[in-house]
C-alpha atoms as a PDB file:
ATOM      1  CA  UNK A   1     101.192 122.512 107.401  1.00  0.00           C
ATOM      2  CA  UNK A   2     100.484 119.175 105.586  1.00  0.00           C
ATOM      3  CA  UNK A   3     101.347 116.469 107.607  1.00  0.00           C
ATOM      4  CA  UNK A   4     104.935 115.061 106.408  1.00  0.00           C
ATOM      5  CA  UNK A   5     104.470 111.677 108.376  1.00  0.00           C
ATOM      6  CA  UNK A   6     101.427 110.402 107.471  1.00  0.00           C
ATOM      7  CA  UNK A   7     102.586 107.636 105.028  1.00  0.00           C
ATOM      8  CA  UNK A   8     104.656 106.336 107.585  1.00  0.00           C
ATOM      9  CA  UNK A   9     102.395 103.890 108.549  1.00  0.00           C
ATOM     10  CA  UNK A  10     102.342 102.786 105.268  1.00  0.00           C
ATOM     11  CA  UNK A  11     105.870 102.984 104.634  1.00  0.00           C
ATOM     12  CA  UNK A  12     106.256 100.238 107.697  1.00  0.00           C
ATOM     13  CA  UNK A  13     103.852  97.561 106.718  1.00  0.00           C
ATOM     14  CA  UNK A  14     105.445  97.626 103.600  1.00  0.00           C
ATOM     15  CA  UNK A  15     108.883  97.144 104.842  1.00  0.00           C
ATOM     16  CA  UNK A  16     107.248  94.724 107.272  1.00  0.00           C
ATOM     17  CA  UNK A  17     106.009  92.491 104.394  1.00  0.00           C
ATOM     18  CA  UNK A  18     109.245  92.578 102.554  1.00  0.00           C
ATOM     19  CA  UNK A  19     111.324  91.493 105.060  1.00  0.00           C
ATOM     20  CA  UNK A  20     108.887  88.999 106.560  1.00  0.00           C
ATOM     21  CA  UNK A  21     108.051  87.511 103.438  1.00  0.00           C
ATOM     22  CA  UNK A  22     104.680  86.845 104.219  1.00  0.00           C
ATOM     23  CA  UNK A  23     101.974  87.740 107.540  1.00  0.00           C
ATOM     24  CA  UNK A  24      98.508  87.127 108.584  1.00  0.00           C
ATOM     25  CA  UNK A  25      96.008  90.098 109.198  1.00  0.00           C
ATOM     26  CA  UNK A  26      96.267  89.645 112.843  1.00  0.00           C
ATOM     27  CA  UNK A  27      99.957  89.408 112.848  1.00  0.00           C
ATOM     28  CA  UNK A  28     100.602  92.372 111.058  1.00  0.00           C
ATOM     29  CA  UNK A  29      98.059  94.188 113.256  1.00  0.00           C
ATOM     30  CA  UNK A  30     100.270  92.767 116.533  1.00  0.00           C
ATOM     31  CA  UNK A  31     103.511  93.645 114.904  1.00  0.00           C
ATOM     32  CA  UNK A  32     102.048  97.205 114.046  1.00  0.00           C
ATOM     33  CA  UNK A  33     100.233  98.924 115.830  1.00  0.00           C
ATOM     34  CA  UNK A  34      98.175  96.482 118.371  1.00  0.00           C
ATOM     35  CA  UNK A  35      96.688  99.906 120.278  1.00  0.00           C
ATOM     36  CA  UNK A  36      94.347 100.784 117.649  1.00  0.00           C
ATOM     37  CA  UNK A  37      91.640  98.682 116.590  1.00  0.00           C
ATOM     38  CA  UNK A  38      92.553  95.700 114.163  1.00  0.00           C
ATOM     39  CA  UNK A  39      89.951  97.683 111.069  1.00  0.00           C
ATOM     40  CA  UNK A  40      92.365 100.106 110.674  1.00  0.00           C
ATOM     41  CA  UNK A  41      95.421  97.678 109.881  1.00  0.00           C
ATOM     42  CA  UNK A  42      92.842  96.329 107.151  1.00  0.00           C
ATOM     43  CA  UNK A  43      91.788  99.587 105.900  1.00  0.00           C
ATOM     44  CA  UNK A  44      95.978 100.077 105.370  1.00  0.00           C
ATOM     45  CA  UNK A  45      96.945  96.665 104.136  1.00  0.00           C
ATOM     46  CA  UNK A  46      93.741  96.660 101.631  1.00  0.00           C
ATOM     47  CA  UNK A  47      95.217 100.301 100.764  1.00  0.00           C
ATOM     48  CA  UNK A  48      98.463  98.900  99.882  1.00  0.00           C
ATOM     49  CA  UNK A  49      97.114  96.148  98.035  1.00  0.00           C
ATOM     50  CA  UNK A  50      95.255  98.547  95.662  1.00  0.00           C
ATOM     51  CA  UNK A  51      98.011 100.501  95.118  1.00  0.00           C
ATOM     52  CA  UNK A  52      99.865  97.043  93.809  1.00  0.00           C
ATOM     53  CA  UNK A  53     102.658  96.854  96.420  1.00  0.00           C
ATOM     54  CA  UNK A  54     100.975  93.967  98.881  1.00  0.00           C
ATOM     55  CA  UNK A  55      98.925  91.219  97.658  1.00  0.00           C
ATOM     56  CA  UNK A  56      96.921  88.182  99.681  1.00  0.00           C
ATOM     57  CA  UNK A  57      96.278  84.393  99.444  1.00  0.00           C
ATOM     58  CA  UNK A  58      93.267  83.071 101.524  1.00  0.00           C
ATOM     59  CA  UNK A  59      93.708  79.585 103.269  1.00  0.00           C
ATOM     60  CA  UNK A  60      89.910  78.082 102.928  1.00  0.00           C
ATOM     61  CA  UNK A  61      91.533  74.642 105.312  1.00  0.00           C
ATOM     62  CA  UNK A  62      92.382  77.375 107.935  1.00  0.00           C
ATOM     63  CA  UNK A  63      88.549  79.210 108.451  1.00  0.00           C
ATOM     64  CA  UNK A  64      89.704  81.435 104.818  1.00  0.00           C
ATOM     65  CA  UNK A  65      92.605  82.848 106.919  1.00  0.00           C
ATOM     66  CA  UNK A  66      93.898  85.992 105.183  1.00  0.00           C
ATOM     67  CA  UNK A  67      97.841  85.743 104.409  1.00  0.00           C
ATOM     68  CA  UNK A  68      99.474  88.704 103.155  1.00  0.00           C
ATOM     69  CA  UNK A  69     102.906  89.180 101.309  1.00  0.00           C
ATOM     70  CA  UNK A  70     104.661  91.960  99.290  1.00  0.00           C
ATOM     71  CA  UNK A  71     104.001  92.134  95.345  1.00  0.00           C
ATOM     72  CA  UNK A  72     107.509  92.460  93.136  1.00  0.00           C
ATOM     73  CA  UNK A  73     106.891  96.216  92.711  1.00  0.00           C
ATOM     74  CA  UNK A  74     106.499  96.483  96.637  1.00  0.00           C
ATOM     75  CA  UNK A  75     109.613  94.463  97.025  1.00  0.00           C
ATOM     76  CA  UNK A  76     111.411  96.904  94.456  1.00  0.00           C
ATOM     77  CA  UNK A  77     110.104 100.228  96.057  1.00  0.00           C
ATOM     78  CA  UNK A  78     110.869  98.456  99.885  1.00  0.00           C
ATOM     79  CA  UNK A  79     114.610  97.938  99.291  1.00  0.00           C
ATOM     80  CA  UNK A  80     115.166 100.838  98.246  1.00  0.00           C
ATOM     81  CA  UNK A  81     114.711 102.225 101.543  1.00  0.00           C
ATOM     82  CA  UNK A  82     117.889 102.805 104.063  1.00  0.00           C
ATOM     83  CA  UNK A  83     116.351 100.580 106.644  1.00  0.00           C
ATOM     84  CA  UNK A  84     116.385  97.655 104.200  1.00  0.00           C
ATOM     85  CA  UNK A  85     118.892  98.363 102.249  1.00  0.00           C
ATOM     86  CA  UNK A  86     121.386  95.608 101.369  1.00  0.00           C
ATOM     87  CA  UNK A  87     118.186  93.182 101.773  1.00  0.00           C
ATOM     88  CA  UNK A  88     117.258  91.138  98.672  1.00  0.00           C
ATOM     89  CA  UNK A  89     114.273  89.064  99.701  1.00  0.00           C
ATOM     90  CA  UNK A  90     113.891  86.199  96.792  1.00  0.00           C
ATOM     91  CA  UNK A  91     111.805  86.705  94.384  1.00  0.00           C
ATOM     92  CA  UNK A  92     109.589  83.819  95.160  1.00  0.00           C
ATOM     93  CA  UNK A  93     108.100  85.738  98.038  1.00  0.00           C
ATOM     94  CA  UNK A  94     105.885  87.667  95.508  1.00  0.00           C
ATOM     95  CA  UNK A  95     104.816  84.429  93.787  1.00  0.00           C
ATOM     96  CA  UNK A  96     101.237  83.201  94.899  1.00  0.00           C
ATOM     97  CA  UNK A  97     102.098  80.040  93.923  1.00  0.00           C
ATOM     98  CA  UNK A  98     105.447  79.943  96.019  1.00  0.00           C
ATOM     99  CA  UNK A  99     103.771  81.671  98.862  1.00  0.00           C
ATOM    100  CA  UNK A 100     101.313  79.098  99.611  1.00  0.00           C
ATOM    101  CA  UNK A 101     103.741  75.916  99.235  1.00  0.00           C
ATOM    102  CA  UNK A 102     105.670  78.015 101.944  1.00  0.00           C
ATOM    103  CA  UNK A 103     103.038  79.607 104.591  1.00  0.00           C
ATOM    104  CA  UNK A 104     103.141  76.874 107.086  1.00  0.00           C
ATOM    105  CA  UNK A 105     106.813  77.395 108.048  1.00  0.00           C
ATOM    106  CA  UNK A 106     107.009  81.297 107.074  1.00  0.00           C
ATOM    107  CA  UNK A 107     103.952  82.083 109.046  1.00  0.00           C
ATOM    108  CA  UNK A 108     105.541  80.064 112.005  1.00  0.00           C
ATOM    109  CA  UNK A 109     108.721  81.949 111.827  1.00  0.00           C
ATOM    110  CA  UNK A 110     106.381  85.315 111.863  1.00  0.00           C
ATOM    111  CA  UNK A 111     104.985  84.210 114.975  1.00  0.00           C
ATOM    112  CA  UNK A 112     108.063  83.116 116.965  1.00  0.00           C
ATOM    113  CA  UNK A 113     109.272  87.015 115.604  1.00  0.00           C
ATOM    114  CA  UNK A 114     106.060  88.314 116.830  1.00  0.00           C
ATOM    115  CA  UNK A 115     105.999  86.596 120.409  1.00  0.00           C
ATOM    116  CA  UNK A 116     109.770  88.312 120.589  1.00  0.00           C
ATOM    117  CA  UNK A 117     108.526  91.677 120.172  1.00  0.00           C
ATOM    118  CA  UNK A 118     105.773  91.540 122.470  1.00  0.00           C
ATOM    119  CA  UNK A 119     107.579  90.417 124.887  1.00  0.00           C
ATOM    120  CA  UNK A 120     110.332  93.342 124.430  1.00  0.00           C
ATOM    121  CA  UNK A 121     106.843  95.248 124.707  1.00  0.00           C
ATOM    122  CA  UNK A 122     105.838  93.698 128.489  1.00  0.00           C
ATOM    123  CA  UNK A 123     109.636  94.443 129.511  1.00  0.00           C
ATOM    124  CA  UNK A 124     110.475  97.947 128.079  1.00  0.00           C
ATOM    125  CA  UNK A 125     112.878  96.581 126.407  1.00  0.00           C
ATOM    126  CA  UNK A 126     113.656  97.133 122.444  1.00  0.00           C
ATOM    127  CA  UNK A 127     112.894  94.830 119.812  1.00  0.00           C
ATOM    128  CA  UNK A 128     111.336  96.956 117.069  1.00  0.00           C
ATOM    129  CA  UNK A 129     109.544  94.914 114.068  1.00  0.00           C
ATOM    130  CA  UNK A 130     112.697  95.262 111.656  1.00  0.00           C
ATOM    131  CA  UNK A 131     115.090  93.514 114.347  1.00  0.00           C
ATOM    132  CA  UNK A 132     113.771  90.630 113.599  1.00  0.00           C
ATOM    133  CA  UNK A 133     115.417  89.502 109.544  1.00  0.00           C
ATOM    134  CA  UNK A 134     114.481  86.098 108.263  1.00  0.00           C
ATOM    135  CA  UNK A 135     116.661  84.505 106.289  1.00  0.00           C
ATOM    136  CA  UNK A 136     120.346  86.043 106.422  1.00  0.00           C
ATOM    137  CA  UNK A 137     123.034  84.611 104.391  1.00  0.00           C
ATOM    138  CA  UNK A 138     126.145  83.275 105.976  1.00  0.00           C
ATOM    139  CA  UNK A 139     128.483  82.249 103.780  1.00  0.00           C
ATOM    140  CA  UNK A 140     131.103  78.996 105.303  1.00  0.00           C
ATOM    141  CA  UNK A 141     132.962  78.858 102.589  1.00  0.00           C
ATOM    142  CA  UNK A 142     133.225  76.027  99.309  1.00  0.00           C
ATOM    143  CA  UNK A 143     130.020  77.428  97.923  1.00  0.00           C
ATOM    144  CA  UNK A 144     128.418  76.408 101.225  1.00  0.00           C
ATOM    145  CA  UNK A 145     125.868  78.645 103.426  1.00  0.00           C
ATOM    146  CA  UNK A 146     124.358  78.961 106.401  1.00  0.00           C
ATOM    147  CA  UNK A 147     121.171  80.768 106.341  1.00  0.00           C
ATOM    148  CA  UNK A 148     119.137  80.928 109.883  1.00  0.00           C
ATOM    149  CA  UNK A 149     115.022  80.754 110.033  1.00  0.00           C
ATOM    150  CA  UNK A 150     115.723  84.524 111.805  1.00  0.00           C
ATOM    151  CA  UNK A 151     118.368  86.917 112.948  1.00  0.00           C
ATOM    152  CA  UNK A 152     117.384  88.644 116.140  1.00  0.00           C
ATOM    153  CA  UNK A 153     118.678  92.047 117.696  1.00  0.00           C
ATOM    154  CA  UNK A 154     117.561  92.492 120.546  1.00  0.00           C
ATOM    155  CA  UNK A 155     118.653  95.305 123.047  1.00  0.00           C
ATOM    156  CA  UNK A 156     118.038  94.237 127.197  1.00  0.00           C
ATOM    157  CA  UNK A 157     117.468  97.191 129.492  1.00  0.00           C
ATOM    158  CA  UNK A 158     114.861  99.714 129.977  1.00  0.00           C
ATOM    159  CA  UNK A 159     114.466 101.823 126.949  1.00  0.00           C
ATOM    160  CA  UNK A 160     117.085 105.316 127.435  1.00  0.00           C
ATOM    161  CA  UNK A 161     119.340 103.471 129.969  1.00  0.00           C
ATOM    162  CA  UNK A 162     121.379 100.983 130.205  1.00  0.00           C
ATOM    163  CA  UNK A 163     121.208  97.410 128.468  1.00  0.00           C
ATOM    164  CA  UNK A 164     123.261  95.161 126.420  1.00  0.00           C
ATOM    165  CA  UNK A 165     122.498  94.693 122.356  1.00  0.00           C
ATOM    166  CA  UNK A 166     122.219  90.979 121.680  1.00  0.00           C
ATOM    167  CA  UNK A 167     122.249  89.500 118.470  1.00  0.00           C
ATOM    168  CA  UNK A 168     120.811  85.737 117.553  1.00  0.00           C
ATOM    169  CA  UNK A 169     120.341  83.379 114.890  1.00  0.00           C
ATOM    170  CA  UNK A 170     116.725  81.572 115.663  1.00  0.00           C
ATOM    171  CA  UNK A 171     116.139  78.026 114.207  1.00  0.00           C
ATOM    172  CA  UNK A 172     111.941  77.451 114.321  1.00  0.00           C
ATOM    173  CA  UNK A 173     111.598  73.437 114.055  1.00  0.00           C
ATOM    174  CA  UNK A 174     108.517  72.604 112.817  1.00  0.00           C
ATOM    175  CA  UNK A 175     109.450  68.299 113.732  1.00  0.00           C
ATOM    176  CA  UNK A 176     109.647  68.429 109.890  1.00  0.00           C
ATOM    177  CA  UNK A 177     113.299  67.807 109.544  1.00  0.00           C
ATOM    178  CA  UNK A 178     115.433  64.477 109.719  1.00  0.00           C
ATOM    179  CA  UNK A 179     117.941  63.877 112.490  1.00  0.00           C
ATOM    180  CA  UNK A 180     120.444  63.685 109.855  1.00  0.00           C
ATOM    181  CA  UNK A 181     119.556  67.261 108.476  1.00  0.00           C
ATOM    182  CA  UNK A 182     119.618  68.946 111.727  1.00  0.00           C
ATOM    183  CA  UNK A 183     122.511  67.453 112.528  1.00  0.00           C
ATOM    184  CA  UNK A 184     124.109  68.658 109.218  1.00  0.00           C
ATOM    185  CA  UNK A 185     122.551  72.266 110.514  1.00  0.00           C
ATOM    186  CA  UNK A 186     124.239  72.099 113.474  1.00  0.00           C
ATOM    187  CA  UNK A 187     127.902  71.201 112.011  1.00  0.00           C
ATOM    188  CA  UNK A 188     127.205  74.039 109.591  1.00  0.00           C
ATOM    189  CA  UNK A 189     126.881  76.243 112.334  1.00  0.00           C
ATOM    190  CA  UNK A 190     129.862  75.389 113.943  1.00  0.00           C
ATOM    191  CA  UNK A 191     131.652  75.726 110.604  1.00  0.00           C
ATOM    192  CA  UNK A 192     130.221  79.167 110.575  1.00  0.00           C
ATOM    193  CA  UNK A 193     131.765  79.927 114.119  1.00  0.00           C
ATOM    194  CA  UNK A 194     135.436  79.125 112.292  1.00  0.00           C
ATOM    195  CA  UNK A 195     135.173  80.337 109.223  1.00  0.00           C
ATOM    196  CA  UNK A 196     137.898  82.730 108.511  1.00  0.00           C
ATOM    197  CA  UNK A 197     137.589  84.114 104.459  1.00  0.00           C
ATOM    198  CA  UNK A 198     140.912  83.294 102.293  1.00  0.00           C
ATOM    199  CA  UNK A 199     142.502  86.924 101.609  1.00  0.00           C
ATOM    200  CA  UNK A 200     142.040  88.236  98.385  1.00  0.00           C
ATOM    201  CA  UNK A 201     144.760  86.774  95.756  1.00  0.00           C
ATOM    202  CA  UNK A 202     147.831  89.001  96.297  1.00  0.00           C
ATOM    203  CA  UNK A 203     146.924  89.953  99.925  1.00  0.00           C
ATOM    204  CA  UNK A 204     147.937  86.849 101.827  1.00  0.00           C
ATOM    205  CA  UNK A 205     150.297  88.519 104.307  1.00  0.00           C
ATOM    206  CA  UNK A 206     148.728  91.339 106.987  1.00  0.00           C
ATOM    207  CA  UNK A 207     151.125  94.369 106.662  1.00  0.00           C
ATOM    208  CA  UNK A 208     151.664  96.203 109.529  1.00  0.00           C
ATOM    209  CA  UNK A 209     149.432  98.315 110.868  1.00  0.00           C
ATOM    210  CA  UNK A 210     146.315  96.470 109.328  1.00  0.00           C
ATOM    211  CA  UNK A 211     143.862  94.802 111.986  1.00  0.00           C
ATOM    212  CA  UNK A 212     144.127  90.950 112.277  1.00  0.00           C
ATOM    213  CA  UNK A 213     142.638  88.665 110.307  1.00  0.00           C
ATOM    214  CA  UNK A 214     139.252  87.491 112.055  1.00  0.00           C
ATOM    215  CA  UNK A 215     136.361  85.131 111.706  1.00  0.00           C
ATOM    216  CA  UNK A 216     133.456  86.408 109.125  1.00  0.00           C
ATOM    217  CA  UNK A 217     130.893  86.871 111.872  1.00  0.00           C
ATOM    218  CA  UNK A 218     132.894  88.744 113.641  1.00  0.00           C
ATOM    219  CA  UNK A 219     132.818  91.485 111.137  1.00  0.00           C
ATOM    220  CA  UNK A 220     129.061  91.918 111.744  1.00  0.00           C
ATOM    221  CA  UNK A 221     127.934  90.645 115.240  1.00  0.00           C
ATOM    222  CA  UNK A 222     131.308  91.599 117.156  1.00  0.00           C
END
């Protein structure tokens, strides 16, 4: 019987890519699959690439480090897919030129995603590669945003038993920003914590029997 799983290797670096926005060789081989030796991630990833759905920059400041990120077509074909579904990575992430203005904070954020997952790995614990979702938009109201570095899920507890699911928004500071902007972050966030949507016009009274009216994040991390 042919062997119905055996693009599903594929199928993850892929999804990997898209929702990463962009990786190095030895950080998708780490988010992967780091059991099996680091030729075979890039045997796949060169795979991909000749099949047009990943593409690579190479950093010649950084020893002609290898950075990898999804093409438009792999984007397109990726969010199609029920585990990424709802997930509209911009389309800058498939723009060479866009990629490398933006590697030095997207291949930090990678790597604080990364040093989550292995350490789910150490503990038992479960933090699979897609729990970690860069970029999520929050909306706060007046045209306003907030739109976190990462959101985490993260579930404590041995894998099978018991544990808690915990959710986070991760912030990676690269000592880039101004005290005034991360203090602007941090009043956003707290906006965020508030923020209660205004009912849709002719809704503004609850009728009985309809659940209360409760703050937007609620809705998805409650």
């Amino acid at each position: 019987m042919t062997d119905v799983d055996a693009g599903s290797g594929d199928r993850l670096a892929l999804a990997v890519l898209a929702q990463y926005r962009m990786a190095t060789t030895e950080q998708m081989h780490l988010l992967l699959n780091p059991q099996v030796r680091i030729e075979q991630t890039r045997r796949r990833l060169a795979k991909l690439r000749a099949e047009g759905l990943v593409d690579r920059i190479t950093l010649p400041q950084r020893g002609r480090l290898r950075v990898w990120f999804p093409t438009e077509y792999g984007v397109q074909v990726a969010c199609e897919w029920p585990e990424l579904r709802g997930r509209r990575p911009s389309k800058a992430v498939s723009d060479r030129t866009a990629v490398r203005l933006r590697v030095g904070h997207a291949l930090t954020v990678t790597e604080t995603g990364l040093a989550f997952l292995q350490d789910a790995r150490r503990r038992d614990e479960l933090c699979r590669p897609l729990d970690w979702i860069p970029e999520v938009y929050h909306p706060i109201g007046s045209g306003e945003a907030v739109i976190p570095d990462a959101l985490l899920y993260y579930r404590r507890g041995r894998d099978g038993g018991e544990g808690a699911m915990l959710r986070a928004f991760v912030e990676v500071d690269r000592a880039t920003m101004g005290p005034e902007r991360l203090a602007a972050k941090l009043t956003a966030y707290a906006r965020l914590y508030d923020y209660v949507p205004a009912p849709a016009p002719g809704r503004r009274h609850r009728q009985a029997g309809q659940e209360p009216v409760r703050e937007e994040w609620r809705r998805h991390y409650w």
